[in-house]
Structure formats: C-alpha cells, structure tokens
PDB file of N, CA and C in Angstrom:
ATOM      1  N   UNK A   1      44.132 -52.244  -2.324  1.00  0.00           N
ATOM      2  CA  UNK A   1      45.180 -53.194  -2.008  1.00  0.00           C
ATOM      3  C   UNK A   1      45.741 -52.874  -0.628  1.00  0.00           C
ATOM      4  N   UNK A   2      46.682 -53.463  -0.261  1.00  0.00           N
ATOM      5  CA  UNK A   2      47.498 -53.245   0.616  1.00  0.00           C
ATOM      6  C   UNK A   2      49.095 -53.231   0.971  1.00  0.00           C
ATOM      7  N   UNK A   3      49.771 -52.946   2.253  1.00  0.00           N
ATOM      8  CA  UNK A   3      51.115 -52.963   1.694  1.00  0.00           C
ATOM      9  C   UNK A   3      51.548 -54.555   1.773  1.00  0.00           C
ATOM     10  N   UNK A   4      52.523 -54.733   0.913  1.00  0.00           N
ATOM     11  CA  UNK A   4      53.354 -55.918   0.674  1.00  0.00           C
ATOM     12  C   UNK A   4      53.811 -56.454   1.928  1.00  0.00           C
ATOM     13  N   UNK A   5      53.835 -57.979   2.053  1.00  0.00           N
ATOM     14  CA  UNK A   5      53.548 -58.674   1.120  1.00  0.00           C
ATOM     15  C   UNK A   5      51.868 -58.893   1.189  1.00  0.00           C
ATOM     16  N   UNK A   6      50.681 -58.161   1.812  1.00  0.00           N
ATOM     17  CA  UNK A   6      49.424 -58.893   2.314  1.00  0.00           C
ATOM     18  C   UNK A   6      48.893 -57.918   1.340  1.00  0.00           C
ATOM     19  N   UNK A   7      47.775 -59.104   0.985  1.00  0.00           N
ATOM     20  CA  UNK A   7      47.025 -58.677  -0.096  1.00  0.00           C
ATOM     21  C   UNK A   7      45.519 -58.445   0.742  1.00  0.00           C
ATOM     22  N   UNK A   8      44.758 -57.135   0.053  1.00  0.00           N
ATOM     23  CA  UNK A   8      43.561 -56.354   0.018  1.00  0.00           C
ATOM     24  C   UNK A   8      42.465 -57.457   0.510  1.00  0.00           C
ATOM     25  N   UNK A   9      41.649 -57.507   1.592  1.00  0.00           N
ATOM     26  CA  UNK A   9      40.369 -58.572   1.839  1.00  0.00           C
ATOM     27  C   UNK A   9      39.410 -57.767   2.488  1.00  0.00           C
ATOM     28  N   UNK A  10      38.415 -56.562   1.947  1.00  0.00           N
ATOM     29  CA  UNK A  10      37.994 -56.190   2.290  1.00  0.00           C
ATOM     30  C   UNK A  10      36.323 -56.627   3.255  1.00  0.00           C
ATOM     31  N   UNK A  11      36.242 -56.117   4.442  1.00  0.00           N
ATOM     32  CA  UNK A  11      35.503 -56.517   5.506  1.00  0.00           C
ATOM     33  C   UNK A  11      35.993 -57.594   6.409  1.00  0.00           C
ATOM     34  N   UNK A  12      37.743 -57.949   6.423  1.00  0.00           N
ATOM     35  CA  UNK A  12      38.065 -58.354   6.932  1.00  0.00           C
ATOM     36  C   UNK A  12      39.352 -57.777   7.951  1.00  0.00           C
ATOM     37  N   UNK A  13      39.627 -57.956   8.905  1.00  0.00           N
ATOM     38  CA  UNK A  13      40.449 -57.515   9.890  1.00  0.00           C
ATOM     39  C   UNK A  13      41.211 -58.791  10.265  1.00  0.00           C
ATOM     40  N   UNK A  14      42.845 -58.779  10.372  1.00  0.00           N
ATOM     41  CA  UNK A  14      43.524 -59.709  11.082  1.00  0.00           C
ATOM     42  C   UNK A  14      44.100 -58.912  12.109  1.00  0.00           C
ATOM     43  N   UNK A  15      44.152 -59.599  13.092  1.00  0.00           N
ATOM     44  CA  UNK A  15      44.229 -59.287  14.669  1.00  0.00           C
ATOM     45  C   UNK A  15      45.116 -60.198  15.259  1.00  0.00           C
ATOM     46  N   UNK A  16      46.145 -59.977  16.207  1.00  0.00           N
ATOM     47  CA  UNK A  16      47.134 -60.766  17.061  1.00  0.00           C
ATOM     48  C   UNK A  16      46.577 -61.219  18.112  1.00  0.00           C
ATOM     49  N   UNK A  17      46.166 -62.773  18.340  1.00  0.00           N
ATOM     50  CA  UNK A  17      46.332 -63.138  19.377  1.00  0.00           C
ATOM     51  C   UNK A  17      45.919 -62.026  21.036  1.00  0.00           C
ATOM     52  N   UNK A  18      46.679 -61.854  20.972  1.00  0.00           N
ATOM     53  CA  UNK A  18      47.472 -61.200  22.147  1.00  0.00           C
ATOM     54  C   UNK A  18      46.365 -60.278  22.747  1.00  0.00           C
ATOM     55  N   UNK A  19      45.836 -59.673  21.847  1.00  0.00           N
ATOM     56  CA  UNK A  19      44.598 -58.753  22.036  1.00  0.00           C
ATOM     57  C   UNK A  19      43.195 -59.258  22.983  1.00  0.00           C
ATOM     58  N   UNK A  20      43.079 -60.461  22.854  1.00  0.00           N
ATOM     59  CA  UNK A  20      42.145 -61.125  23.596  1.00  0.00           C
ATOM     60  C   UNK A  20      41.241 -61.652  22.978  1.00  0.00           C
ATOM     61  N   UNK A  21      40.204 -62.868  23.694  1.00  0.00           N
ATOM     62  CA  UNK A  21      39.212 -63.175  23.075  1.00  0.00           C
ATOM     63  C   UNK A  21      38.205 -62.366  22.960  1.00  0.00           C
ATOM     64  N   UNK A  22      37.708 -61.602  24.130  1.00  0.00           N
ATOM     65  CA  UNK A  22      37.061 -60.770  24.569  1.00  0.00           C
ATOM     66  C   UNK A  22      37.073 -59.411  23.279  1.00  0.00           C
ATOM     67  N   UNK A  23      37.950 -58.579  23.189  1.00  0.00           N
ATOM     68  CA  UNK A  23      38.464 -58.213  22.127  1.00  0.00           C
ATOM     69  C   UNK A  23      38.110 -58.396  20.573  1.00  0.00           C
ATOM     70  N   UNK A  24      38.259 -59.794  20.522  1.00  0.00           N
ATOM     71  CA  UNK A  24      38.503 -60.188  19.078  1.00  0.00           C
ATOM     72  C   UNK A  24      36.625 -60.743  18.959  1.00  0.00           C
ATOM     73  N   UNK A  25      36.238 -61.212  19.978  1.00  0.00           N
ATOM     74  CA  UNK A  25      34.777 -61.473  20.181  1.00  0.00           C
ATOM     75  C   UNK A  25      33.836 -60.087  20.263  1.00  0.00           C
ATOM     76  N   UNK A  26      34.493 -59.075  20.733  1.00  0.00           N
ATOM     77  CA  UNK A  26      33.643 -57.945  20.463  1.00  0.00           C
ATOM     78  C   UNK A  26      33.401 -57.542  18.625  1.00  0.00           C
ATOM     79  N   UNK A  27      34.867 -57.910  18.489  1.00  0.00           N
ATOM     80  CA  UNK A  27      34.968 -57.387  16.771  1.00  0.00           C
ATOM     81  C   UNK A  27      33.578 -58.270  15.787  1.00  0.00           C
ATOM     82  N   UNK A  28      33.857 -59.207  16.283  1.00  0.00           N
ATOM     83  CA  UNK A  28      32.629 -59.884  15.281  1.00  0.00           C
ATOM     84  C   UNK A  28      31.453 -60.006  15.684  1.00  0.00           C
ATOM     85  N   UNK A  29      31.360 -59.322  17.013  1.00  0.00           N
ATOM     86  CA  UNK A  29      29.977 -58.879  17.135  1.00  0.00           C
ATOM     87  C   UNK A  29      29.491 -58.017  16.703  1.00  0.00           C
ATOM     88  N   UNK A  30      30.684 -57.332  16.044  1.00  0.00           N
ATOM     89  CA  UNK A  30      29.956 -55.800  15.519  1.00  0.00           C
ATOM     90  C   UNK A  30      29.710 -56.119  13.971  1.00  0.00           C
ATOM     91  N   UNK A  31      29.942 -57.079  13.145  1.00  0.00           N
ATOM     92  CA  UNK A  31      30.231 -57.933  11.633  1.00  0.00           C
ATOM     93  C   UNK A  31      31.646 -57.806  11.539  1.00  0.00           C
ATOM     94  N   UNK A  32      32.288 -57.600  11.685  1.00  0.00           N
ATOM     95  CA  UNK A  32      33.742 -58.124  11.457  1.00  0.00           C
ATOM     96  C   UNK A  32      34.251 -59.289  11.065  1.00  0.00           C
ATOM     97  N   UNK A  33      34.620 -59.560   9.755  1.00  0.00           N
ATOM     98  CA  UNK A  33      35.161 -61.124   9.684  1.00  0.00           C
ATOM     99  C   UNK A  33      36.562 -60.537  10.215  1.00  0.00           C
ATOM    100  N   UNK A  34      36.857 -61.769  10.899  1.00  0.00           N
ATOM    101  CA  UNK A  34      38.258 -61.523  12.093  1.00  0.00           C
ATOM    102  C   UNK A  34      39.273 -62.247  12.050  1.00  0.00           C
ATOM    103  N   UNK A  35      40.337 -62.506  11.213  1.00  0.00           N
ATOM    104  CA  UNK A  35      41.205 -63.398  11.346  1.00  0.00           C
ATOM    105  C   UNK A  35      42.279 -63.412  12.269  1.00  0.00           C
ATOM    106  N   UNK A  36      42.982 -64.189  13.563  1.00  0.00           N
ATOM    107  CA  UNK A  36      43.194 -64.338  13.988  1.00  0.00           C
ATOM    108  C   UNK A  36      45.018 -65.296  14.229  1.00  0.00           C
ATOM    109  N   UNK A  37      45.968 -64.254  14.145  1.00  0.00           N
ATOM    110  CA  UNK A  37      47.436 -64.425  14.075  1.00  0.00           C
ATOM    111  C   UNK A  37      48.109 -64.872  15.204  1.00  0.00           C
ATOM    112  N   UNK A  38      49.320 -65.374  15.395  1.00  0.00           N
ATOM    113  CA  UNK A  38      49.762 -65.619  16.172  1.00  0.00           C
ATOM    114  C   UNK A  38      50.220 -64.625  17.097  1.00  0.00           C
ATOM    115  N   UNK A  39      50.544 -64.155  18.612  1.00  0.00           N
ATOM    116  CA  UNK A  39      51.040 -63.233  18.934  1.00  0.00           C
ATOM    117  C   UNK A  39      52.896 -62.695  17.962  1.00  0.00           C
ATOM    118  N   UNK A  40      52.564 -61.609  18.307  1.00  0.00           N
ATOM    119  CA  UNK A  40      54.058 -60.599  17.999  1.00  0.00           C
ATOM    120  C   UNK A  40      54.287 -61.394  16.080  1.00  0.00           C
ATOM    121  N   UNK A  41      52.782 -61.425  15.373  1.00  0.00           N
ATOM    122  CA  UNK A  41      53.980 -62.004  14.080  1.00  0.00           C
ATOM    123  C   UNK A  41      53.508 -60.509  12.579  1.00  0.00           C
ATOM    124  N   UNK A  42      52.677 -59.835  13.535  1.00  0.00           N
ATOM    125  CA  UNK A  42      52.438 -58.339  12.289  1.00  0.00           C
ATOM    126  C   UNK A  42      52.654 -57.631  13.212  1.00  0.00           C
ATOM    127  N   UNK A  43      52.811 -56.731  11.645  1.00  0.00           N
ATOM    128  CA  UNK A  43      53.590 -54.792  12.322  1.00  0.00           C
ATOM    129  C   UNK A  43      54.503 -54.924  12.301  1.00  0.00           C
ATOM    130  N   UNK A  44      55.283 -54.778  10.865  1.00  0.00           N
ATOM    131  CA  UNK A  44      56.936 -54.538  10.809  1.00  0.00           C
ATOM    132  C   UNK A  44      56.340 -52.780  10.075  1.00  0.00           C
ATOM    133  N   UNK A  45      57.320 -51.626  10.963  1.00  0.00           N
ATOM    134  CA  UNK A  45      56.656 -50.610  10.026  1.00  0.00           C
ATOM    135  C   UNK A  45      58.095 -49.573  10.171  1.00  0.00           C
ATOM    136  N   UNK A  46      58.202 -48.883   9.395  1.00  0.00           N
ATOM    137  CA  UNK A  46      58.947 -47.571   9.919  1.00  0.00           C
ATOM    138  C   UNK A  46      58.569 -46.535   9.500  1.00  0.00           C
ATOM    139  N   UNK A  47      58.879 -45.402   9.687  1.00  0.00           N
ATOM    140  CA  UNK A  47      59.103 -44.222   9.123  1.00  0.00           C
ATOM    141  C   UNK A  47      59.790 -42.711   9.768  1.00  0.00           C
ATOM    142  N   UNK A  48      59.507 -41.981   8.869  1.00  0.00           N
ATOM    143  CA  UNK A  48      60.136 -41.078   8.551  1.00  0.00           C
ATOM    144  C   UNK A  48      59.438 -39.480   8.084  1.00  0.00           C
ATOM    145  N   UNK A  49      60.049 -38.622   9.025  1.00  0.00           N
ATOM    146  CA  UNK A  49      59.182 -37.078   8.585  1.00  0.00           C
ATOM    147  C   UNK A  49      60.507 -36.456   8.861  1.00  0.00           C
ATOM    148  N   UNK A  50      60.405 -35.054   7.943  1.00  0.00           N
ATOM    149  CA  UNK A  50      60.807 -33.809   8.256  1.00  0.00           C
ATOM    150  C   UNK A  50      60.285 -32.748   9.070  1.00  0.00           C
ATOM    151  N   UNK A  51      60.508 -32.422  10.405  1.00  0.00           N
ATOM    152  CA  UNK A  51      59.744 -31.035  10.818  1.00  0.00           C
ATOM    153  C   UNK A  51      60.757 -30.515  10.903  1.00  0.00           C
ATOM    154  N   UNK A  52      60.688 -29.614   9.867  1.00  0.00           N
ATOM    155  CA  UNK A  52      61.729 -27.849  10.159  1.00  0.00           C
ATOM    156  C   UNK A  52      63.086 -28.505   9.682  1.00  0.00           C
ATOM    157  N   UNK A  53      64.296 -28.361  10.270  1.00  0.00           N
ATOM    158  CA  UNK A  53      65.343 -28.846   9.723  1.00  0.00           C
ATOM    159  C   UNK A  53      65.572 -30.195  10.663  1.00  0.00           C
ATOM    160  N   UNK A  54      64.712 -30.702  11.297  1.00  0.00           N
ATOM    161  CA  UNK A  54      64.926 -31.839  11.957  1.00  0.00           C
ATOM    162  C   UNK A  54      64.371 -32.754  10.994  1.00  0.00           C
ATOM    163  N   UNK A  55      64.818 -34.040  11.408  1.00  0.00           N
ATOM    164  CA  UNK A  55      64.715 -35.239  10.590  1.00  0.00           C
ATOM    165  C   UNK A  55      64.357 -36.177  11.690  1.00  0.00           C
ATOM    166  N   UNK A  56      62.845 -36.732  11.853  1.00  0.00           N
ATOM    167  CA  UNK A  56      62.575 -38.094  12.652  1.00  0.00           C
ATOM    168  C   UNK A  56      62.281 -39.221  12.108  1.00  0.00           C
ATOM    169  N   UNK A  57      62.956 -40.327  12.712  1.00  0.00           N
ATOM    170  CA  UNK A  57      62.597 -41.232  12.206  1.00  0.00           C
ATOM    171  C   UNK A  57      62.312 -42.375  13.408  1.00  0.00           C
ATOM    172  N   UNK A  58      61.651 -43.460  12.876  1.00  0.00           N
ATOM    173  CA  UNK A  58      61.257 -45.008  13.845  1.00  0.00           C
ATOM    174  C   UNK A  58      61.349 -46.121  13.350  1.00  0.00           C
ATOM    175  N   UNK A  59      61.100 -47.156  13.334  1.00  0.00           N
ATOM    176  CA  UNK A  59      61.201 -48.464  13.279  1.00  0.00           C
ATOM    177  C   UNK A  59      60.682 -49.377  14.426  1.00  0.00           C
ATOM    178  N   UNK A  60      60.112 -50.509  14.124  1.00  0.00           N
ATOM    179  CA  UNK A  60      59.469 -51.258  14.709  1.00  0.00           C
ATOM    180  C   UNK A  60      60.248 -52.651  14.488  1.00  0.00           C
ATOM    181  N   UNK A  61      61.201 -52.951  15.540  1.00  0.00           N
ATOM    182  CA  UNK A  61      62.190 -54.380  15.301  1.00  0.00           C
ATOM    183  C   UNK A  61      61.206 -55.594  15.588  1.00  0.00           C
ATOM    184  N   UNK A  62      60.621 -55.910  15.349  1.00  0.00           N
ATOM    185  CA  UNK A  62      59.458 -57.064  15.066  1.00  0.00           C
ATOM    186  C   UNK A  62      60.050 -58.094  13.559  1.00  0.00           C
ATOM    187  N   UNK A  63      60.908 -59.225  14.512  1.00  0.00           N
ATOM    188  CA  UNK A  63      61.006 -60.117  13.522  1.00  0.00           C
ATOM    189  C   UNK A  63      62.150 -59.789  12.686  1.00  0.00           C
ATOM    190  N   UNK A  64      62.964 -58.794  11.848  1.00  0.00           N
ATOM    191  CA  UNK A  64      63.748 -58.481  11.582  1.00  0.00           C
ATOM    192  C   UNK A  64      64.433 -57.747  11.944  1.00  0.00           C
ATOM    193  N   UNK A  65      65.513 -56.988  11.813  1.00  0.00           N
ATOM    194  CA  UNK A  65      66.758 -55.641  11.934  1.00  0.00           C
ATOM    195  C   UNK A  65      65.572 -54.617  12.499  1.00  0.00           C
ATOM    196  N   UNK A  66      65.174 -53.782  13.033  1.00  0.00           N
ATOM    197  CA  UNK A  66      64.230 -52.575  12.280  1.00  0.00           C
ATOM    198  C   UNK A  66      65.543 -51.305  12.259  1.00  0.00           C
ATOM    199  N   UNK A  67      64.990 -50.571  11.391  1.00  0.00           N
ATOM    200  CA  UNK A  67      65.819 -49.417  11.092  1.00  0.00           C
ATOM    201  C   UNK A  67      64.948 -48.266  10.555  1.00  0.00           C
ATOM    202  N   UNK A  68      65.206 -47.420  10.464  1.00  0.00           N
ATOM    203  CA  UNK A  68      64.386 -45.553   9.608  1.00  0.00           C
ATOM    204  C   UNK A  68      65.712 -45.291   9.020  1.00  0.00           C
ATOM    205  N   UNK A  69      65.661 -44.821   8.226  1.00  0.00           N
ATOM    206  CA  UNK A  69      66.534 -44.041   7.661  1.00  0.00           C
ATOM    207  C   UNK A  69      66.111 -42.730   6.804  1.00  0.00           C
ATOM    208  N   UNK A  70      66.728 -41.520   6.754  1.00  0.00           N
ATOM    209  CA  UNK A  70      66.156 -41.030   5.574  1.00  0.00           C
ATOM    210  C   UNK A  70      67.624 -39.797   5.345  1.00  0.00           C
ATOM    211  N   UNK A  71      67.377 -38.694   4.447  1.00  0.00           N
ATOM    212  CA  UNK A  71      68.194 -37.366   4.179  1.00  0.00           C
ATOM    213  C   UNK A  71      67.749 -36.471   4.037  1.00  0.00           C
TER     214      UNK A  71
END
C-alpha cells in the first residue's frame, strides 16, 4: 500500500509536471508507467528524529499549514 490518502499501483510512478518532458520521457523509456500531476500538487511530508537529547524536526508547507512536531 501506500501512505494516505494514495492508494498502492505497483509499476507505476506519478511525477510533477515540473520535472520535464525529457525527464518523464526518459522514465518510460526505461518501462515505467508514468503518471503525470500538475506542478507543486504532491509531497505534503514531515518529520521527526531524536539525535542525543536534541529533537529535529521538518515539514513541507505544500498546500496546507506544514508543521513537525514531536516530545
């Protein structure tokens, strides 16, 4: 499967726009079924690690708030 909300399509890759034709034309030259998104509309992600007593975190503001949080 995959994470929510996109569901599991294996041998397939969706790709932004943005990346190029060139790019997205190499992919299915190699067999790639390639689906093809609008720019900037995937990759909402965050996260979060502990190293040592530090706490890092990220977020990717794409489309909503972005935020990390953790304790």
């Amino acid at each position: 499967s995959s994470f929510y909300p996109r569901l599991s399509h294996p041998g397939q890759v969706t790709i932004e726009s943005r990346y190029g034709v060139s790019l997205i034309n190499e992919l299915r030259d190699r067999g790639h079924k390639v689906e093809v998104e609008s720019d900037w509309s995937l990759g909402r992600c965050s996260a979060a690690v502990r190293d040592g007593n530090l706490l890092r975190a990220a977020a990717n503001p794409r489309q909503m708030q972005g935020y990390a949080v953790g304790r």
